[in-house]
N, C-alpha and C. Protein backbone atom coordinates (compact mmCIF):
# COMPACT_ATOMS: atom_id res chain seq x y z
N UNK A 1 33.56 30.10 -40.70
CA UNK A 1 32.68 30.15 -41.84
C UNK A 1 31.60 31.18 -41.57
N UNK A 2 31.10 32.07 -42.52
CA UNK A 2 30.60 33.25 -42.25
C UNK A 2 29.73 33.52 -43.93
N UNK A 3 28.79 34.13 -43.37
CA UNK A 3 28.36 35.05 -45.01
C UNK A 3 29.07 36.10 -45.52
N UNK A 4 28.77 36.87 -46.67
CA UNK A 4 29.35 37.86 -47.45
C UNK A 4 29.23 39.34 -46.20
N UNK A 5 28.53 39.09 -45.23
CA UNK A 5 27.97 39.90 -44.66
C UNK A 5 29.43 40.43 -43.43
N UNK A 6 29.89 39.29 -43.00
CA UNK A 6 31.21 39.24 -42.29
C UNK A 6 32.78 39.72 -42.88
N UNK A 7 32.31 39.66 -44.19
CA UNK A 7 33.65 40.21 -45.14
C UNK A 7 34.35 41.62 -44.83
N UNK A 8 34.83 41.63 -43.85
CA UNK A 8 35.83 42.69 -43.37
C UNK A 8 37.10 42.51 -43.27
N UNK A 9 38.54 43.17 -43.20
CA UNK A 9 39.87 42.75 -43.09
C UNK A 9 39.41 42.68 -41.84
N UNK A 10 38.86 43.05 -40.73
CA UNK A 10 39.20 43.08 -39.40
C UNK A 10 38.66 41.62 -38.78
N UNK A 11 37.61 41.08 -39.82
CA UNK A 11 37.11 39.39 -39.09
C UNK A 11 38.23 38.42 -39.94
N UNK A 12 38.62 38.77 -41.28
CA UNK A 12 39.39 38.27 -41.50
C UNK A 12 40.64 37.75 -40.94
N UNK A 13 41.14 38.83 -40.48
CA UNK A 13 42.79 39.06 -39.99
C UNK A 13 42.68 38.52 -38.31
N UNK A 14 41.03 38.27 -37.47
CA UNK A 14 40.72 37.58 -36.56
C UNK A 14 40.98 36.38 -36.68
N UNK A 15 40.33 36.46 -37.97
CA UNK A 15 40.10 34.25 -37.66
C UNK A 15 41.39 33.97 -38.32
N UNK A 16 42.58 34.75 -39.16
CA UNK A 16 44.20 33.94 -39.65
C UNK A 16 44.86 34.22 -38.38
N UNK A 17 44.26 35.38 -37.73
CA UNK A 17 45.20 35.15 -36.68
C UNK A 17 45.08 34.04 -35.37
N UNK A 18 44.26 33.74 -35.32
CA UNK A 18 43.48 32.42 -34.34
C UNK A 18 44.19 30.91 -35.25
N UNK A 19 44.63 31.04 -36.68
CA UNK A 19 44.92 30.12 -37.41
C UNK A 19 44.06 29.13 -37.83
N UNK A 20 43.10 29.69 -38.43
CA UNK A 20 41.66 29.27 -38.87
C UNK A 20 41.57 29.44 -40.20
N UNK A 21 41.02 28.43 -41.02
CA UNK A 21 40.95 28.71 -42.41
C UNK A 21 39.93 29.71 -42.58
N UNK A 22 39.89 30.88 -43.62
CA UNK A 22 38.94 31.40 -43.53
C UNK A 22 37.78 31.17 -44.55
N UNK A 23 36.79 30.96 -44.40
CA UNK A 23 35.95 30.43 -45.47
C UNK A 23 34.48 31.44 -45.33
N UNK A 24 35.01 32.90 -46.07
CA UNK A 24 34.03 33.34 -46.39
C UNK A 24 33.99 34.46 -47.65
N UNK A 25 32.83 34.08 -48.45
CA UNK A 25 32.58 34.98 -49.56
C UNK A 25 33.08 36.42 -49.99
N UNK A 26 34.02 36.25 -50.69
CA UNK A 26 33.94 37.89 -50.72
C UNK A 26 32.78 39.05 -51.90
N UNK A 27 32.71 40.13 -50.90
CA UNK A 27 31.85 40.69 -51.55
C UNK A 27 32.04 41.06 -53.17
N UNK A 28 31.39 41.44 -54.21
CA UNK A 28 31.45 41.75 -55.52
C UNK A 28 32.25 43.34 -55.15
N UNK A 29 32.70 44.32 -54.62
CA UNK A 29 33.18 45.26 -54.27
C UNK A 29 34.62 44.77 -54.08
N UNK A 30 35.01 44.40 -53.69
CA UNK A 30 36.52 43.96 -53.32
C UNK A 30 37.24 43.53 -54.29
N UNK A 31 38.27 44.30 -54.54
CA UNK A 31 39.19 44.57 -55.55
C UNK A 31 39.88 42.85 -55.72
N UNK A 32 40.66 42.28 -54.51
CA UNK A 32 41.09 40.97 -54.30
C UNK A 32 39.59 39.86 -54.20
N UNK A 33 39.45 39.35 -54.96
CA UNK A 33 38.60 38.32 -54.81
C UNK A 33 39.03 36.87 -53.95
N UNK A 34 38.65 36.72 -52.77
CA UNK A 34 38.92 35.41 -51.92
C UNK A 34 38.60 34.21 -52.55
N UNK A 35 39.94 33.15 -52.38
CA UNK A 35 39.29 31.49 -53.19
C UNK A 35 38.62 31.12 -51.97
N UNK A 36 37.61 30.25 -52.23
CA UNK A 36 37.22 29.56 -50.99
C UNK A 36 36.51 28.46 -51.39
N UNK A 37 36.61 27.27 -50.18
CA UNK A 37 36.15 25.68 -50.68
C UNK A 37 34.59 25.91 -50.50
N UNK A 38 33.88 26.07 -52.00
CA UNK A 38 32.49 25.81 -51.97
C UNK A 38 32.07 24.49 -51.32
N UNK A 39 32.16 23.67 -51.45
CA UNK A 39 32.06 22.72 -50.86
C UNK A 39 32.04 22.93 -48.80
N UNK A 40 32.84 22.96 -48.17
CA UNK A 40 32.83 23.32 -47.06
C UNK A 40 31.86 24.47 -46.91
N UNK A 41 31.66 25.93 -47.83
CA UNK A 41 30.67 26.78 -47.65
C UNK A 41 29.32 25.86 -47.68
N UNK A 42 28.85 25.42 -48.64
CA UNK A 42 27.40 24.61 -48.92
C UNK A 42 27.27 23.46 -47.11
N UNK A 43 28.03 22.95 -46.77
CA UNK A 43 28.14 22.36 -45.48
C UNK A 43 27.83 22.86 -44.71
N UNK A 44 28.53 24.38 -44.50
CA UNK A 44 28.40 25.12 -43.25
C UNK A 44 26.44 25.84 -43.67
N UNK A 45 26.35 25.46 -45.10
CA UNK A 45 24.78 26.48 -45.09
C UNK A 45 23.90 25.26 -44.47
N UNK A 46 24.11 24.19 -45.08
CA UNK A 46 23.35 22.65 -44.21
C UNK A 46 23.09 22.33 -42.95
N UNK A 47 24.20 23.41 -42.41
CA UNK A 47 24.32 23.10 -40.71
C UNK A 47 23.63 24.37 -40.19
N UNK A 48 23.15 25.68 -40.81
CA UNK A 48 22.60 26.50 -40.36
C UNK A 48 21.28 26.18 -41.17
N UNK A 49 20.89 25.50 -42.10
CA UNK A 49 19.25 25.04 -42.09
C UNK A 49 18.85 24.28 -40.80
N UNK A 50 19.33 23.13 -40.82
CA UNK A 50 19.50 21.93 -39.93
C UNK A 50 19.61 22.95 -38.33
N UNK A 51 19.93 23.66 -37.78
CA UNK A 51 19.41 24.68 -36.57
C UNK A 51 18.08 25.43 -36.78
N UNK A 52 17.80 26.05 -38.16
CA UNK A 52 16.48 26.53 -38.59
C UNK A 52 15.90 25.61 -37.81
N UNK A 53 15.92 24.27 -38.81
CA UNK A 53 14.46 23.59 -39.03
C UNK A 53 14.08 23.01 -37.61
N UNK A 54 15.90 22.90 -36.59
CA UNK A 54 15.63 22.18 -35.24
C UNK A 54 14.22 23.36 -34.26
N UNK A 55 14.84 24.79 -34.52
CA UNK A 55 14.14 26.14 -33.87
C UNK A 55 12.58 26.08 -34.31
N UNK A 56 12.00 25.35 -34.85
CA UNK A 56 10.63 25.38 -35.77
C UNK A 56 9.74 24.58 -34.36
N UNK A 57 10.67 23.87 -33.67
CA UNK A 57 9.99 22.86 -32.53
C UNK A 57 10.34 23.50 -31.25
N UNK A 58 8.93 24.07 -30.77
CA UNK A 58 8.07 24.89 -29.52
C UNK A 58 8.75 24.59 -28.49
N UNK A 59 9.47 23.52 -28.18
CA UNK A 59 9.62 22.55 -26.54
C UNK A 59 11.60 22.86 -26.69
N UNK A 60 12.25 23.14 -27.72
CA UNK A 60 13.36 23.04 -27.91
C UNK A 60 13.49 24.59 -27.91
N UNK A 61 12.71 25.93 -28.49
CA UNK A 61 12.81 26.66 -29.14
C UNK A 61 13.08 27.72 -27.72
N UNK A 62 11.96 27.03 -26.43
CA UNK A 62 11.46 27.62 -25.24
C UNK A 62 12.24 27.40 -24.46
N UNK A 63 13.06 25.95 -24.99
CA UNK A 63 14.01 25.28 -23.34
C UNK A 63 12.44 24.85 -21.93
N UNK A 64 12.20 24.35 -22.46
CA UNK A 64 10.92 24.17 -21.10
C UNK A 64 11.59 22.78 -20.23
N UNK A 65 12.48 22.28 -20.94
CA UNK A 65 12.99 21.10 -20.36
C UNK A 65 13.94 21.20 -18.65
N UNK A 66 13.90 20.50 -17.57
CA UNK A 66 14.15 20.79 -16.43
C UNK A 66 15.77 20.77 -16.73
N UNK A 67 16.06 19.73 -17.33
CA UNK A 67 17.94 19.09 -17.24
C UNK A 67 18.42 19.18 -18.19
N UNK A 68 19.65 19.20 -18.40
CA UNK A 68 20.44 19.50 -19.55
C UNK A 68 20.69 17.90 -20.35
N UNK A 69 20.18 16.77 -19.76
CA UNK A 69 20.48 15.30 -20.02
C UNK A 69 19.00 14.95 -20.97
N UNK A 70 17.49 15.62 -20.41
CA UNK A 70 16.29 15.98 -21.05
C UNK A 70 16.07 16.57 -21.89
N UNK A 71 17.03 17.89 -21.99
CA UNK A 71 17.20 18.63 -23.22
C UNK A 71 17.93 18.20 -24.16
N UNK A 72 19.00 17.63 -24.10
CA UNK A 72 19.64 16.74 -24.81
C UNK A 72 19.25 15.68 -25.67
N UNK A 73 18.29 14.59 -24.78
CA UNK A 73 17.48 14.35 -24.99
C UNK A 73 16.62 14.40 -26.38
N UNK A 74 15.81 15.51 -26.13
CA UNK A 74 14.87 15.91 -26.79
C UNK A 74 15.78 16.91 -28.57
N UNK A 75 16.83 16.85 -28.58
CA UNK A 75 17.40 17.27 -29.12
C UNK A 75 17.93 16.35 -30.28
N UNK A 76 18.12 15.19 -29.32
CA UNK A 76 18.16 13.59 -30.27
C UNK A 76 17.43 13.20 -30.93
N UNK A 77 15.98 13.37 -30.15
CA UNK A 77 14.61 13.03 -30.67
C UNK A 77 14.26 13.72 -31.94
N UNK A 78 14.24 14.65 -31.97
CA UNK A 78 13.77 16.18 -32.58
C UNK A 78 14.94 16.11 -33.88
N UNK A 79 16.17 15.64 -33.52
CA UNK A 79 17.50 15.48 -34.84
C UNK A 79 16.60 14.29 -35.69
N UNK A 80 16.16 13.03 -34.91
CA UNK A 80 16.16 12.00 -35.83
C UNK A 80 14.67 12.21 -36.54
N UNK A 81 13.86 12.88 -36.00
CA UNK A 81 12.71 13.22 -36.66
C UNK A 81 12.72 13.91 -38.28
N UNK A 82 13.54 14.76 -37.77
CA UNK A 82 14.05 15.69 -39.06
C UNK A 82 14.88 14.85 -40.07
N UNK A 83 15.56 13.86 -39.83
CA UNK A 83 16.52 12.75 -40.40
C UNK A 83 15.82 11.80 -41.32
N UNK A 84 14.60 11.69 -40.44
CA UNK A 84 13.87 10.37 -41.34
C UNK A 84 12.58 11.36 -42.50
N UNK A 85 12.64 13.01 -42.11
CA UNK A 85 11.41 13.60 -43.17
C UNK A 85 12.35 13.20 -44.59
């Protein structure tokens, strides 16, 4: 899943050849217009807010955390915070 920005035959013909659905926009220029599941696109934009809004918090953004079990951690913390705004 990708923006309009990735719309090349060459990322294309990457990800069918890996056997990956491809789910990205095609540009208004392109003669063949791509179908693609809006639905799964709007998901994949939810999951790149939802990293935004995680990057907004100083202690996650820096990694200041010693362990990867702390960072983790704090990653839980920091998910359910955002869960209950």
């Amino acid at each position: 899943m990708a923006d309009k920005a990735y719309d090349t035959d060459a990322v294309v013909a990457a990800v069918e050849a890996l056997g990956a659905q491809v789910v990205i926009p095609s540009k208004k220029n392109r003669l063949v217009q791509r179908v693609i599941d809006r639905n799964l696109y709007r998901d994949r934009n939810n999951v790149e807010r939802f990293f935004s809004r995680l990057k907004q918090f100083r202690r996650l953004a820096t990694c200041y955390n010693k362990t990867a079990s702390s960072f983790l951690a704090m990653i839980h913390f920091v998910s359910a915070l955002i869960w209950l705004q």
